[in-house]
Protein backbone atom coordinates (compact mmCIF):
# COMPACT_ATOMS: atom_id res chain seq x y z
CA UNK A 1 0.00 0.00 0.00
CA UNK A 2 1.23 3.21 -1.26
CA UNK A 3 1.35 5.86 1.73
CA UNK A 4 0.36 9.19 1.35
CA UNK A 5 0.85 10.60 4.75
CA UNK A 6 3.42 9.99 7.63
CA UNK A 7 2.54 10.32 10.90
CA UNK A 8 4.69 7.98 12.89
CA UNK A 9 8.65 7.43 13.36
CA UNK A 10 10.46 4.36 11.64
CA UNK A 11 12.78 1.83 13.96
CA UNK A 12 13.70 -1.02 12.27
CA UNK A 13 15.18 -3.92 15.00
CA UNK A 14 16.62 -7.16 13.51
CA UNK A 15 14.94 -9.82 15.42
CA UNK A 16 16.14 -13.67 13.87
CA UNK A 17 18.14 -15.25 10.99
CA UNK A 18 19.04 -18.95 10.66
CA UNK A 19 21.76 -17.51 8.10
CA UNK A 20 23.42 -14.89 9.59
CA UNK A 21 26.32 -14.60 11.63
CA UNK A 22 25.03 -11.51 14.25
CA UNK A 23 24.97 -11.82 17.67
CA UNK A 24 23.47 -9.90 19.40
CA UNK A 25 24.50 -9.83 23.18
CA UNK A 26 23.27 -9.43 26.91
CA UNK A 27 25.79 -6.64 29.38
CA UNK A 28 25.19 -5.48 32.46
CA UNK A 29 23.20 -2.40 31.99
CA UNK A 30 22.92 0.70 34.10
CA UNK A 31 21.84 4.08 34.46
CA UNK A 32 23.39 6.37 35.96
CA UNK A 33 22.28 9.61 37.74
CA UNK A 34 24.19 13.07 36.68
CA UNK A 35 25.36 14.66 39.80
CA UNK A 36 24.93 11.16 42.16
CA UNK A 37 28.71 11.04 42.50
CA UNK A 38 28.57 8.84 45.61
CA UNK A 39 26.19 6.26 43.05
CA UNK A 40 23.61 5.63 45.81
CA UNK A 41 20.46 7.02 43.43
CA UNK A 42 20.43 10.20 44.67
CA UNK A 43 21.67 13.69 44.40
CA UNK A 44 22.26 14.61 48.02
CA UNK A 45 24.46 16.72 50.54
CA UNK A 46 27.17 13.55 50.10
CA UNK A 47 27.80 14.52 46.45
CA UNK A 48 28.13 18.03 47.21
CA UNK A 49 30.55 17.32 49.53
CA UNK A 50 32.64 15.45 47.15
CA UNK A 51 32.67 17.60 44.68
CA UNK A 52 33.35 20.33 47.47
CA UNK A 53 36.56 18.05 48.24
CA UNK A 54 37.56 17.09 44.93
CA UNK A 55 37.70 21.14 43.63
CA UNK A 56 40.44 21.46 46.46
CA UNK A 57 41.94 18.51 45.55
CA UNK A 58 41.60 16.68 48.86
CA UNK A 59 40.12 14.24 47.81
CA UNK A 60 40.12 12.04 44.58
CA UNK A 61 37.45 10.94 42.03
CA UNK A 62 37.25 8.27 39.40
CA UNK A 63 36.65 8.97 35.74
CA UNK A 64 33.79 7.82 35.83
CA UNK A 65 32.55 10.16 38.55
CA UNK A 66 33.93 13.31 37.26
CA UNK A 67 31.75 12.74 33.82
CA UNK A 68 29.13 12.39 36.88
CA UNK A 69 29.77 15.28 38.91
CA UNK A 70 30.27 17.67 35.84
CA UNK A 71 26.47 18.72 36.21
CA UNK A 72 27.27 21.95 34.69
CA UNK A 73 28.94 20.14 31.60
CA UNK A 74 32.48 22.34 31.21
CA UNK A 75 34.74 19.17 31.27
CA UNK A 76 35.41 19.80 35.54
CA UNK A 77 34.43 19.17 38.42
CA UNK A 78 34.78 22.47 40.43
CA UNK A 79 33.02 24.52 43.18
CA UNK A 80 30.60 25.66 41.05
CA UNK A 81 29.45 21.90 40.25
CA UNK A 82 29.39 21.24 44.31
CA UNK A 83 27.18 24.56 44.85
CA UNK A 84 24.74 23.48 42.39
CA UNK A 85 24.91 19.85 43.80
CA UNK A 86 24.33 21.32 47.30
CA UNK A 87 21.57 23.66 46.07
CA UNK A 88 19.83 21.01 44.07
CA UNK A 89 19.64 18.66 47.58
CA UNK A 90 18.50 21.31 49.56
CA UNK A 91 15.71 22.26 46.73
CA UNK A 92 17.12 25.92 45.77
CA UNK A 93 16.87 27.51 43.55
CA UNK A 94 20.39 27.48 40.87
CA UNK A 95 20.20 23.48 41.33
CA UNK A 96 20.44 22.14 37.83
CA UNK A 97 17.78 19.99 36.03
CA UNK A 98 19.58 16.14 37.01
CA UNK A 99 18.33 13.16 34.46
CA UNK A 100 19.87 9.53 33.88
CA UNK A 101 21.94 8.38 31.45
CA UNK A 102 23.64 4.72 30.27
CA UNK A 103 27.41 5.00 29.93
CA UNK A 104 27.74 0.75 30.11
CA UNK A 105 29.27 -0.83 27.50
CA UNK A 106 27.35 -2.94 25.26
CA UNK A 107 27.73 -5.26 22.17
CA UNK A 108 25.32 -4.46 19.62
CA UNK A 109 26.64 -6.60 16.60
CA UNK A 110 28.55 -9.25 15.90
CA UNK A 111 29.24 -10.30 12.59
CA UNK A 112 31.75 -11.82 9.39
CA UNK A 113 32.04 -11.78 5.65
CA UNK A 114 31.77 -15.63 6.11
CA UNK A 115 29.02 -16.70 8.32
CA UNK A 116 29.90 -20.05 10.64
CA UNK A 117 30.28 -23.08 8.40
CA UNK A 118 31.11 -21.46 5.26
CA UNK A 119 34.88 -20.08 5.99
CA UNK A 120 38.02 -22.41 5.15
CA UNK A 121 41.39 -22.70 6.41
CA UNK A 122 43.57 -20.45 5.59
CA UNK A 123 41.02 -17.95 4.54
CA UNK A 124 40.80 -14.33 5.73
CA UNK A 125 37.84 -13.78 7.41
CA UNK A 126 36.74 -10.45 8.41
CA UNK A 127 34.97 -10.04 11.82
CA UNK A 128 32.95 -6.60 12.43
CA UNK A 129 31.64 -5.32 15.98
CA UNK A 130 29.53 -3.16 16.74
CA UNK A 131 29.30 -1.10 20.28
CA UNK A 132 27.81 1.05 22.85
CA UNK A 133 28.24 3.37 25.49
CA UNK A 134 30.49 6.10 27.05
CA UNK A 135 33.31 6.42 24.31
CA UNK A 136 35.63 6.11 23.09
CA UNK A 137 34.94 2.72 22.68
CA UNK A 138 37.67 -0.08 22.28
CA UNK A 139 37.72 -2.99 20.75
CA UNK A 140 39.71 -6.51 21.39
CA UNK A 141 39.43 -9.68 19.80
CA UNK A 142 40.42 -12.96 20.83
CA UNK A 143 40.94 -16.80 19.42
CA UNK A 144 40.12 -19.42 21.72
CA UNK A 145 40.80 -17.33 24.88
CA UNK A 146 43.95 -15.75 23.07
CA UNK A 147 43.94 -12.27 22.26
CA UNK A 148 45.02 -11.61 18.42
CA UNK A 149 44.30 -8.19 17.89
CA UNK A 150 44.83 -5.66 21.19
CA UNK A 151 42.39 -3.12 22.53
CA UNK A 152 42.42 -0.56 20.12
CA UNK A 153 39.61 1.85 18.47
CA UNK A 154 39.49 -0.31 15.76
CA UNK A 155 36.27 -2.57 15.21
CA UNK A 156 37.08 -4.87 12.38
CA UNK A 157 39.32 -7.53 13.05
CA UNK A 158 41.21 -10.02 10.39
CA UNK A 159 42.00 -13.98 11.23
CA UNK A 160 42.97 -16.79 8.98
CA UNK A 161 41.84 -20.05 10.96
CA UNK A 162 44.52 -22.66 10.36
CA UNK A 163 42.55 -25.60 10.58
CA UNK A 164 38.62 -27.13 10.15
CA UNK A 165 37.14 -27.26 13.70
CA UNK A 166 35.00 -25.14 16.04
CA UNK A 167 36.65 -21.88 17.37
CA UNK A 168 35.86 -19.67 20.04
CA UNK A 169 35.74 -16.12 18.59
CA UNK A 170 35.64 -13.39 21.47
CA UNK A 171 34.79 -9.35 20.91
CA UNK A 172 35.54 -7.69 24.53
CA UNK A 173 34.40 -4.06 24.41
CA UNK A 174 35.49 -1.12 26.88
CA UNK A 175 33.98 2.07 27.51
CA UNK A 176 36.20 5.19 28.52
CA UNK A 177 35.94 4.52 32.35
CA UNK A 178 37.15 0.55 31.56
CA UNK A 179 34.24 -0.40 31.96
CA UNK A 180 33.85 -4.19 29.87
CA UNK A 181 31.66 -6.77 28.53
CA UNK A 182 32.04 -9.63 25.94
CA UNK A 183 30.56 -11.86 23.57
CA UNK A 184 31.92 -15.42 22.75
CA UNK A 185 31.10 -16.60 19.39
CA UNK A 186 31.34 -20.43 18.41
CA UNK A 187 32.54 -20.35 15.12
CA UNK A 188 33.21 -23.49 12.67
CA UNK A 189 35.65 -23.58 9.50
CA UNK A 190 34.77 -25.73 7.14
CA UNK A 191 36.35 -28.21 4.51
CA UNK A 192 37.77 -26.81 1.74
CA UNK A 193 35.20 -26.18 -1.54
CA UNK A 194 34.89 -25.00 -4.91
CA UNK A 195 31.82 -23.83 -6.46
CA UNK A 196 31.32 -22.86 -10.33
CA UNK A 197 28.43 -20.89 -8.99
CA UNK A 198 28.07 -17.42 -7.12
CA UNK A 199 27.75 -18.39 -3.10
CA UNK A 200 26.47 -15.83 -0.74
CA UNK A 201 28.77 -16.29 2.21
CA UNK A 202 27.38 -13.60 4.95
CA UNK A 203 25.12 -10.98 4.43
CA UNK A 204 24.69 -8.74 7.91
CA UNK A 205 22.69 -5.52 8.91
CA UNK A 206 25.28 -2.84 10.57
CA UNK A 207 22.97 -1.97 13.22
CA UNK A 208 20.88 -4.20 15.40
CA UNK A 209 19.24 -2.53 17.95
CA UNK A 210 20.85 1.30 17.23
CA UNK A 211 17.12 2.33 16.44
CA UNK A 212 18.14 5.72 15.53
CA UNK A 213 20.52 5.33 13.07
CA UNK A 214 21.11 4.63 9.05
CA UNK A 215 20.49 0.81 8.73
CA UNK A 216 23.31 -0.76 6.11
CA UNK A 217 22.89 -4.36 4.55
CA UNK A 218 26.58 -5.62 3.53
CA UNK A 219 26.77 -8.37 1.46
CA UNK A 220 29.70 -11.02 0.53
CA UNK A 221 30.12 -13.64 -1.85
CA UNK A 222 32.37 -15.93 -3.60
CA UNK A 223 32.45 -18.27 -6.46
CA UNK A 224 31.12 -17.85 -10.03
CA UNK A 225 33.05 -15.25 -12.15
CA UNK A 226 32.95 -11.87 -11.16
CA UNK A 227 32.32 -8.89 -10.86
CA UNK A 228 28.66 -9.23 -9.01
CA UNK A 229 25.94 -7.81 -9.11
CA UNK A 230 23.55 -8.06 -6.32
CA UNK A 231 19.63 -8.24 -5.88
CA UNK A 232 17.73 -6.79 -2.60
CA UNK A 233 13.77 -7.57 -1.76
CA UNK A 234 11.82 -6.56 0.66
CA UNK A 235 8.63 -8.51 1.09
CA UNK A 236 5.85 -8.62 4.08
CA UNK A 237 2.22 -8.76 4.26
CA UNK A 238 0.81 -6.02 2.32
CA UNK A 239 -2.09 -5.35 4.99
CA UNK A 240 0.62 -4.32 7.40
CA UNK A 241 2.94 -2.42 5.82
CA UNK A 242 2.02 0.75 4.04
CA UNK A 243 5.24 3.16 2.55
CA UNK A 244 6.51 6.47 0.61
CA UNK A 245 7.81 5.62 -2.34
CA UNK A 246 9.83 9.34 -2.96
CA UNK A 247 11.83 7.86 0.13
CA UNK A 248 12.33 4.47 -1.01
CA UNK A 249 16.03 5.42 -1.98
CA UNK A 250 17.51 2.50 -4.44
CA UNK A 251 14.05 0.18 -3.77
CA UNK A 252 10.99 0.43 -5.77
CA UNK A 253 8.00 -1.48 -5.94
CA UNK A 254 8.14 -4.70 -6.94
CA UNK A 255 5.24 -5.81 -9.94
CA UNK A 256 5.91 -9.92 -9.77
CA UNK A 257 4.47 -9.19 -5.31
CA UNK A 258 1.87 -11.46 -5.50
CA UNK A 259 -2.16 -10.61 -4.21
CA UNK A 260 -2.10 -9.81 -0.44
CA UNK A 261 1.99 -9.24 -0.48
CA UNK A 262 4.19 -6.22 0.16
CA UNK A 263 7.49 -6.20 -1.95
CA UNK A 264 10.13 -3.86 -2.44
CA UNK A 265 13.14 -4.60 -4.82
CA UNK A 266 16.07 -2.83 -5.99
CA UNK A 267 16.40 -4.90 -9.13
CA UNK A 268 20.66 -6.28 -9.43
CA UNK A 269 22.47 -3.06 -8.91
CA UNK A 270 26.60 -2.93 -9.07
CA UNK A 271 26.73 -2.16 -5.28
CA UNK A 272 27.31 -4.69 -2.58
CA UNK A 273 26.18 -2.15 0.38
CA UNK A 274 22.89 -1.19 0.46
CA UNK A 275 20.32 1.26 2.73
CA UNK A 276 17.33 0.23 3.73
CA UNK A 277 14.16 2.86 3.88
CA UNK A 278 13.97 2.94 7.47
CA UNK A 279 11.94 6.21 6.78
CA UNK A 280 10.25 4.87 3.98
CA UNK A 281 8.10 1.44 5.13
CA UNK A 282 5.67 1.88 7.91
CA UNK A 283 3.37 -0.40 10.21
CA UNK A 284 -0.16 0.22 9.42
CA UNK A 285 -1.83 1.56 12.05
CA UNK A 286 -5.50 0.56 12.37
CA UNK A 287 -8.42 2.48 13.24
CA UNK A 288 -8.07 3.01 16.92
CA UNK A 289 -4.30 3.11 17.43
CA UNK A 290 -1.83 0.33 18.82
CA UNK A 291 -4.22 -1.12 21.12
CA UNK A 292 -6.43 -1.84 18.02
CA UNK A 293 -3.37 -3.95 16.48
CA UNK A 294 -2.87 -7.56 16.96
CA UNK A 295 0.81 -6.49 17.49
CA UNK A 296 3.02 -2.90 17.44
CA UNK A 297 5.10 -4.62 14.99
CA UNK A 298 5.15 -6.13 11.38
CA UNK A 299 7.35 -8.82 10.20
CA UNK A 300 9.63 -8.33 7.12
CA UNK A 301 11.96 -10.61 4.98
CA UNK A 302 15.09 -9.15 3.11
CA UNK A 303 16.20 -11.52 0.06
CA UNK A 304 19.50 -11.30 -1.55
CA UNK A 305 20.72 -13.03 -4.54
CA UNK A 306 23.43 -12.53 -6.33
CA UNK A 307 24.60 -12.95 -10.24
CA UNK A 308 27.36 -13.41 -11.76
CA UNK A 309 28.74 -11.56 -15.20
CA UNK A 310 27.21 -15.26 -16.96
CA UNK A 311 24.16 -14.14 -14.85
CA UNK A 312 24.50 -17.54 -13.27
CA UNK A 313 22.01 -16.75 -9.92
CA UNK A 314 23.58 -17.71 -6.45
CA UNK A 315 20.83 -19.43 -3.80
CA UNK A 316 18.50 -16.34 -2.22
CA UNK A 317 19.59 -15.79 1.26
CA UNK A 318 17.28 -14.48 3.74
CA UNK A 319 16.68 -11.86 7.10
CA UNK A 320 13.68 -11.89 8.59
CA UNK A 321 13.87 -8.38 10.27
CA UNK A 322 10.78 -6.31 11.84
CA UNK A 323 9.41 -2.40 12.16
CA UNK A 324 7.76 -1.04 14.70
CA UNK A 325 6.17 2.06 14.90
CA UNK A 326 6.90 4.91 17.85
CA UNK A 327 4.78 7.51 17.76
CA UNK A 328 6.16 11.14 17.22
């Protein structure tokens, strides 16, 4: 269904794939409380004090608690950030206007140019993270509890396996105050193979749960005779999706969609990357809002195939993705 009005805000959340090598991954979460120095939930005469102490340097404060205690936001903690602590407590006026904010570090993606079972020894495969939190971030990446590639800013990491088997593939992320968590991947290399025909080997979203940002769609392959050229779908049930076409970017409607089916294709284009519409496809809402919906979501599949210069077709490899609508 073509839209002609749009009334709600796009987030697009990856939510299963039996083909794709993304993980995403559980961290210890928290909030934190700008000017609760002391972290006990509260913005009292204890936080004034320590900001009082800290500005005459007799005391000391973590990193972490200086981003904390800089309430009014000029990169220190001083005497003017322990007056308006103190005058906050004491409900004054010239307090500041507190609020909470996540500075954990958190995995958000987790994925390879060769998803699990299709890389072979002596292979380069690529690995790509993705993180969260207070930043700089930093990135390190380990091989069966051996760290290859150091912390570093860097969030792509290189590794030839030497052998078939099951590995262990680790991405440990920091925030800026060292704070860490990590995601172990089981990872299998396969037998070596040849194939006369174009093979998808990984195709991954950049963002998982970022619902904010530009959503990417990479796509690798291998085999055949290239160059490639590469064909993205986007296909759903046509009662619950509804979209824009003038922001429809690279896709366009699709005329083989069958009756009662939403598709979006981009036809075989040269590029390998692709965006997808986040502002483009939308969640019909029925009459009566949300709460008239059988769910706040609908449930799409991406298809990619890929050709090769003998247009010899690889196998279609799929993402089942969703949107949900947020209302502005």
């Amino acid at each position: 269904m073509k839209k002609s009005q749009y009334a709600y805000c796009l987030s697009l959340v990856l939510i299963i794939s039996t083909m794709i090598l993304a993980a995403p991954v559980t961290s210890a979460y928290s909030l934190e409380f700008i000017g609760d120095i002391d972290g006990d939930f509260e913005v009292g005469a204890a936080d004034a004090t320590l900001a009082q102490r800290y500005s005459t340097r007799v005391t000391g404060l973590s990193k972490k608690q200086l981003y904390i205690g800089d309430v009014d936001n000029n990169g220190e903690v001083d005497i003017v950030d322990a007056t308006r602590i103190q005058r906050h407590a004491t409900k004054l006026n010239g307090g500041f206007y507190t609020y909470y904010v996540s500075t954990s570090p958190a995995i958000e993606n987790f994925a390879s140019d060769f998803d699990s079972g299709m890389a072979m020894p002596g292979i380069p495969v690529t690995f790509y993270g993705e993180g969260s939190g207070y930043g700089p971030l930093s990135y390190e990446f380990s091989v069966d509890g051996t760290v290859i590639q150091e912390r570093s800013e860097a969030d792509t990491f290189v590794y030839s396996f030497p052998d078939t088997g099951v590995y262990n593939v680790t991405l440990t992320l920091y925030n800026d105050f060292d704070e860490i968590t990590s995601y172990t991947l089981p990872y299998q290399v396969t037998e070596p193979y040849e194939t006369v025909v174009p093979v998808i080997t990984s195709a991954h979203f950049n963002h998982l749960y970022n619902r904010y940002s530009s959503h990417t769609v990479t796509t690798f392959a291998l085999g055949g005779t290239t160059p490639y050229q590469y064909c993205y779908t986007i296909s759903g049930k046509s009662d619950e999706i509804e979209y824009i076409e003038s922001r429809l970017g690279d896709f366009h409607p699709d005329d083989s969609a069958r009756e009662g089916e939403f598709k979006l294709t981009t036809g075989y284009i040269d590029e390998n990357k692709i965006n997808i519409p986040v502002d483009g496809i939308d969640k019909i809402i029925p009459e009566g809002g949300l709460s008239g919906a059988s769910r706040d979501y609908a449930v799409l599949t991406l298809t990619v195939t890929v050709k090769d210069v003998n247009d010899t077709e690889s196998m279609p490899y799929q993402i089942t993705f969703k949107i949900e609508d947020i209302p502005q």
